[in-house]
C-alpha atoms as a PDB file:
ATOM      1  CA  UNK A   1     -30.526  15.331 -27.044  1.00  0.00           C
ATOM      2  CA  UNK A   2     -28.856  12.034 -26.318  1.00  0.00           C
ATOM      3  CA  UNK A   3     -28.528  10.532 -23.204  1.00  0.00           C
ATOM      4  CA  UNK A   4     -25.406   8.677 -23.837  1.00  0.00           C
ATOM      5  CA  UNK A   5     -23.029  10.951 -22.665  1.00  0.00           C
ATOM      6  CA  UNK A   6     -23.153  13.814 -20.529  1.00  0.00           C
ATOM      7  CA  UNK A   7     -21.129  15.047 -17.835  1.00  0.00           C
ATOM      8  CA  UNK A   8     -20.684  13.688 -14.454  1.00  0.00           C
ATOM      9  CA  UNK A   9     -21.951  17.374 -12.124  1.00  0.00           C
ATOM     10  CA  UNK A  10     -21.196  15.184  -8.983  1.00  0.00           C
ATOM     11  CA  UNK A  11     -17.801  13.837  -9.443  1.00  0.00           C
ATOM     12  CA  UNK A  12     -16.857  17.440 -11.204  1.00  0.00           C
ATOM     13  CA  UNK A  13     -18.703  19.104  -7.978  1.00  0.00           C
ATOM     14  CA  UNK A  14     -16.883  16.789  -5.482  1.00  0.00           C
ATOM     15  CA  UNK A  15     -13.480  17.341  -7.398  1.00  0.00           C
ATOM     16  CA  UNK A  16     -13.912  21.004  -6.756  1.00  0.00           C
ATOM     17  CA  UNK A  17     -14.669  20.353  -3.336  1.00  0.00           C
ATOM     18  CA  UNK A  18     -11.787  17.633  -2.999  1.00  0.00           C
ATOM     19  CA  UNK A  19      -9.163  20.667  -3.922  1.00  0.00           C
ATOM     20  CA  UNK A  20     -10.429  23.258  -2.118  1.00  0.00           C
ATOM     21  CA  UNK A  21     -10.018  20.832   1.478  1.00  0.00           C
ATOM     22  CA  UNK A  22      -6.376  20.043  -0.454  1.00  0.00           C
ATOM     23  CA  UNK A  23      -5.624  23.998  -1.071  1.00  0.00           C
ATOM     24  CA  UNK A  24      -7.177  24.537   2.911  1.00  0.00           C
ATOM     25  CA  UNK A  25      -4.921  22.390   4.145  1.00  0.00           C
ATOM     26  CA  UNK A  26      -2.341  23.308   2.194  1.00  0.00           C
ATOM     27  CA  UNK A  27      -3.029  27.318   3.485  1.00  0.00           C
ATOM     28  CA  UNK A  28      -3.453  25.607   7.600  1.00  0.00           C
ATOM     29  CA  UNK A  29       0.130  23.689   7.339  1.00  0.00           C
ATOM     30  CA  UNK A  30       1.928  26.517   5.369  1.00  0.00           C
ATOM     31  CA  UNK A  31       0.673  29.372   7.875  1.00  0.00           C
ATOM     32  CA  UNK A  32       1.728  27.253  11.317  1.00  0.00           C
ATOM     33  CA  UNK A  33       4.698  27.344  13.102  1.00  0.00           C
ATOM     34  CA  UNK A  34       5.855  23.524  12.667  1.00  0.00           C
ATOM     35  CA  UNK A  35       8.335  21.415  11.458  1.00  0.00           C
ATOM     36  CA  UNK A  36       8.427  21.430   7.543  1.00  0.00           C
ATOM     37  CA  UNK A  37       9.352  17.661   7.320  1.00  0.00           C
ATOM     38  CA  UNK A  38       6.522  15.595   6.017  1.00  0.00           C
ATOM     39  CA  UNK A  39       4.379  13.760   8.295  1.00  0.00           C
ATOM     40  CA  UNK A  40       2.159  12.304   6.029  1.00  0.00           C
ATOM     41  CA  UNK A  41       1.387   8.282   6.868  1.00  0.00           C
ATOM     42  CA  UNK A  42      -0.652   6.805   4.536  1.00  0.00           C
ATOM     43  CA  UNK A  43      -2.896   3.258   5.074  1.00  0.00           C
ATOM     44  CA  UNK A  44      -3.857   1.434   2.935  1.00  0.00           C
ATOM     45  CA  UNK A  45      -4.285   4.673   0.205  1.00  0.00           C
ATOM     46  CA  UNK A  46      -5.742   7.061   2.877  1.00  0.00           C
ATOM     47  CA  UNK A  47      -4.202   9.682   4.677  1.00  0.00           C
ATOM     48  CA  UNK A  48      -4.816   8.553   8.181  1.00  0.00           C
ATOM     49  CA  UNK A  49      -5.884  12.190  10.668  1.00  0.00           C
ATOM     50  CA  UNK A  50      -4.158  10.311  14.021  1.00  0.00           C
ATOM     51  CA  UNK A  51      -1.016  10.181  11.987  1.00  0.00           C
ATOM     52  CA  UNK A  52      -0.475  13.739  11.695  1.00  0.00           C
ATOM     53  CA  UNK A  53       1.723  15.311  13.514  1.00  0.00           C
ATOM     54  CA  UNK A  54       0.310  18.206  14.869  1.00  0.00           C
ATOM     55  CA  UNK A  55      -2.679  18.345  11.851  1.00  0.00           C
ATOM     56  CA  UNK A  56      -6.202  19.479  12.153  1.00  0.00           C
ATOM     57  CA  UNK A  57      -8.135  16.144  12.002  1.00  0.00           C
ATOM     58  CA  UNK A  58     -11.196  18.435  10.964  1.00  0.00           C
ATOM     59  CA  UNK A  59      -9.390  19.376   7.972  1.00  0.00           C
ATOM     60  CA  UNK A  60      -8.080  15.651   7.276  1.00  0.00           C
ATOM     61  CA  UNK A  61     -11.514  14.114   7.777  1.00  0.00           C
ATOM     62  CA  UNK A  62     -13.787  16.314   4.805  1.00  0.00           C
ATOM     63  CA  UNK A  63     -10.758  15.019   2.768  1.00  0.00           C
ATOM     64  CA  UNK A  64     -11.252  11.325   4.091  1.00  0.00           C
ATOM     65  CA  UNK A  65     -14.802  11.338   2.191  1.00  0.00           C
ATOM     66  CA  UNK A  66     -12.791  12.328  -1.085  1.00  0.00           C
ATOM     67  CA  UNK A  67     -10.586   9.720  -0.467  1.00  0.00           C
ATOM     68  CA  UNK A  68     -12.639   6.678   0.093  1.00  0.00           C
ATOM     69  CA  UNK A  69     -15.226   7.638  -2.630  1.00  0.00           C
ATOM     70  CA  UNK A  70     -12.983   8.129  -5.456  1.00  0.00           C
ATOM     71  CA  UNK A  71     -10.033   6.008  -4.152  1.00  0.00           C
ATOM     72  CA  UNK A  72      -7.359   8.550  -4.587  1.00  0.00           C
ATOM     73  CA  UNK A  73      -4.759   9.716  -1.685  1.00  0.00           C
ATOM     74  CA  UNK A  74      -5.379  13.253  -3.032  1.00  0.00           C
ATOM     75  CA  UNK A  75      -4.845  16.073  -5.839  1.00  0.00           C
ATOM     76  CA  UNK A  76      -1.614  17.689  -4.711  1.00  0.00           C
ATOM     77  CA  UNK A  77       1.944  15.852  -4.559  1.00  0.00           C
ATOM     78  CA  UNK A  78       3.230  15.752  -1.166  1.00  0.00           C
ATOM     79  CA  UNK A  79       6.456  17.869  -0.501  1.00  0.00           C
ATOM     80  CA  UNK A  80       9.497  16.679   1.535  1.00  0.00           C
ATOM     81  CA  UNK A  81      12.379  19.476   2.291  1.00  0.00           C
ATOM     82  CA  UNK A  82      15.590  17.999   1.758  1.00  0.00           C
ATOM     83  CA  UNK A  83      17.776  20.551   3.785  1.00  0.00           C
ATOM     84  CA  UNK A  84      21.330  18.275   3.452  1.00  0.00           C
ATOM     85  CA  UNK A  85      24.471  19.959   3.022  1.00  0.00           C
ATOM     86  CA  UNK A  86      22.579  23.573   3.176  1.00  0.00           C
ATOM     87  CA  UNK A  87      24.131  25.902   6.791  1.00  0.00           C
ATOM     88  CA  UNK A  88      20.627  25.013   9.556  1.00  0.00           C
ATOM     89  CA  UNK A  89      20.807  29.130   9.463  1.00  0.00           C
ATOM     90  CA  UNK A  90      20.034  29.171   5.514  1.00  0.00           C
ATOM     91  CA  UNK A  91      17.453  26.078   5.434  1.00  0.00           C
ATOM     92  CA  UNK A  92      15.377  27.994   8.042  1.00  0.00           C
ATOM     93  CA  UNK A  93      15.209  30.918   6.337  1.00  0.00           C
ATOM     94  CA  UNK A  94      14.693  28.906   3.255  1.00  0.00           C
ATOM     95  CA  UNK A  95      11.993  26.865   4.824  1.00  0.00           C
ATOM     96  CA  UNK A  96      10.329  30.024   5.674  1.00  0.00           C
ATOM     97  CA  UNK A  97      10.202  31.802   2.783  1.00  0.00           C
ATOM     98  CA  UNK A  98       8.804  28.615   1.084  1.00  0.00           C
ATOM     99  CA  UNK A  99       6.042  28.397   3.639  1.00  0.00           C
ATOM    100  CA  UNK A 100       5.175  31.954   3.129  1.00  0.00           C
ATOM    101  CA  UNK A 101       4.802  31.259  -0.712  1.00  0.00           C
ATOM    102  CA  UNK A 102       3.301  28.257  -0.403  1.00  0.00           C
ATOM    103  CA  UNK A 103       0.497  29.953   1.561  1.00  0.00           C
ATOM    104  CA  UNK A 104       0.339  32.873  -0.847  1.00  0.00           C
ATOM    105  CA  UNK A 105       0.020  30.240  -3.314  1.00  0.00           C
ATOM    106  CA  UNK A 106      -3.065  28.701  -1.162  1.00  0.00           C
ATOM    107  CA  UNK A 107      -4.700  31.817  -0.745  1.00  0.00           C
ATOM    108  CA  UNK A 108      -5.146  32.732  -4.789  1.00  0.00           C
ATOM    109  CA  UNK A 109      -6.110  28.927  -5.308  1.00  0.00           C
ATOM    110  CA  UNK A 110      -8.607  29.273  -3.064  1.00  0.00           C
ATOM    111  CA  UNK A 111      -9.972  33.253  -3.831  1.00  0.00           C
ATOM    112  CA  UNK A 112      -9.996  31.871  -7.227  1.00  0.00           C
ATOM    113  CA  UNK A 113     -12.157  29.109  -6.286  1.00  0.00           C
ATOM    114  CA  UNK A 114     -14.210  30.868  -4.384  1.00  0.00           C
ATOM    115  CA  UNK A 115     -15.019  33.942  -7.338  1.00  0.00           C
ATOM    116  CA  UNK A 116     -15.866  30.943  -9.694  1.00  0.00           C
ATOM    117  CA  UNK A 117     -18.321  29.591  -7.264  1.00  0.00           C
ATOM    118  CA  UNK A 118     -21.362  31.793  -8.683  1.00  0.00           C
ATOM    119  CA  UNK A 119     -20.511  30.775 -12.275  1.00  0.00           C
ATOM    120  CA  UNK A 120     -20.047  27.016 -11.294  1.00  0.00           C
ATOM    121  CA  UNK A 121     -23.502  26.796  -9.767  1.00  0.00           C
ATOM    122  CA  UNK A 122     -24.973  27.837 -12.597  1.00  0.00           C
ATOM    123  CA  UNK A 123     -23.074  25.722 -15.030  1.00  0.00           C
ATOM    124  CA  UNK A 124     -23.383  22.706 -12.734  1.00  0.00           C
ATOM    125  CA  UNK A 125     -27.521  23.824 -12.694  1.00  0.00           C
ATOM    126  CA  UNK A 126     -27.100  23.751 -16.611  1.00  0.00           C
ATOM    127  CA  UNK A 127     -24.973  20.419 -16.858  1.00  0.00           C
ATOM    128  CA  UNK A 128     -28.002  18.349 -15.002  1.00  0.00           C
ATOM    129  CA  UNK A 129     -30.757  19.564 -17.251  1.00  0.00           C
ATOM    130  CA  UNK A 130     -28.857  18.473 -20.779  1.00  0.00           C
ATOM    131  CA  UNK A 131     -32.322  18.138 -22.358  1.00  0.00           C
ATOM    132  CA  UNK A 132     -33.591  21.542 -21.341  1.00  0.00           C
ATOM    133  CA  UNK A 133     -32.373  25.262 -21.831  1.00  0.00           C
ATOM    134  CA  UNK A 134     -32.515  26.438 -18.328  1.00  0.00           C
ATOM    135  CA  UNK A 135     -33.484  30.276 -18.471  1.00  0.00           C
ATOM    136  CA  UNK A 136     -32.437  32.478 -15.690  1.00  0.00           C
ATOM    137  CA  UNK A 137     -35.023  35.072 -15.441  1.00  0.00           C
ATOM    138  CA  UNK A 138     -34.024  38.983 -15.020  1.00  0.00           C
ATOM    139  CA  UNK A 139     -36.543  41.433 -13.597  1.00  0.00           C
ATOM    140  CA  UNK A 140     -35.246  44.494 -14.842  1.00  0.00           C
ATOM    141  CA  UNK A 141     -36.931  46.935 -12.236  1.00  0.00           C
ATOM    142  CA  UNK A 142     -34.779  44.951  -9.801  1.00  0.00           C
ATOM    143  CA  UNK A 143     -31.500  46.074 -11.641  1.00  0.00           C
ATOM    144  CA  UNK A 144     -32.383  49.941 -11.554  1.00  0.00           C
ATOM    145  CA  UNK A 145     -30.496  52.093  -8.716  1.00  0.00           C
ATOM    146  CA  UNK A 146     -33.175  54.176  -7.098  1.00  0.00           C
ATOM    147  CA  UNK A 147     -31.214  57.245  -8.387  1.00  0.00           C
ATOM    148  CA  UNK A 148     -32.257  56.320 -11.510  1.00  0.00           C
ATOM    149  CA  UNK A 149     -35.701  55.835 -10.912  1.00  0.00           C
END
């Protein structure tokens, strides 16, 4: 098989990664009780953790490594809640029930994510052998239930 082309397992690995911190984060900011108005600063391309209001500079820093590598500020668009003209009553109430679906939202990104997991490995396993079948061997008397036995 030829050489020339083949996927990239670590940039599709570290893209995976990259949106599960993004989806994490997403899930952390939707589930606290904060102000809704964006306090994202960004330097020079990068989200910088100190500039966070209130943010988890664990969370911000696996996403730094994301950043800086592939040069991107991240995968998801940043939101900004524009609450003018709407009663303060109404845009919290509003504000809520967007946070709540946001983090519903956050949670099936990520529980999808993390059933594909199994499958990814072994695709990823597959992708860096392209000049090999990799074979996945099955011992069948592991598989039988000892009632069946």
């Amino acid at each position: 098989m030829s050489k020339e082309k083949q996927y990239d397992v670590e940039m599709i690995e570290d893209f995976l990664e990259h949106l599960f911190w993004e989806y994490t984060i997403n899930l952390y900011e939707s589930t606290r009780e904060q102000d809704m108005s964006f306090r994202i600063k960004v330097s020079k391309g990068i989200i910088v953790a100190d500039d966070l209001k209130g943010g988890n500079p664990e969370l911000i820093d696996q996403l730094h490594k994301y950043q800086v590598k592939y040069n991107t500020v991240g995968l998801m668009a940043a939101l900004a809640i524009d609450s003018s003209g709407v009663p303060e009553d109404y845009a919290k109430k509003a504000t809520q029930s967007f946070r709540i679906a946001r983090a519903e939202k956050a949670k099936k990104v990520l529980a999808a994510l993390d059933t594909l997991k199994p499958y990814l490995e072994e695709a990823f396993e597959c992708a860096k052998s392209p000049d090999q079948i990799v074979i996945k061997k099955i011992r069948l008397l592991d598989t039988i239930d000892e009632s069946e036995a």
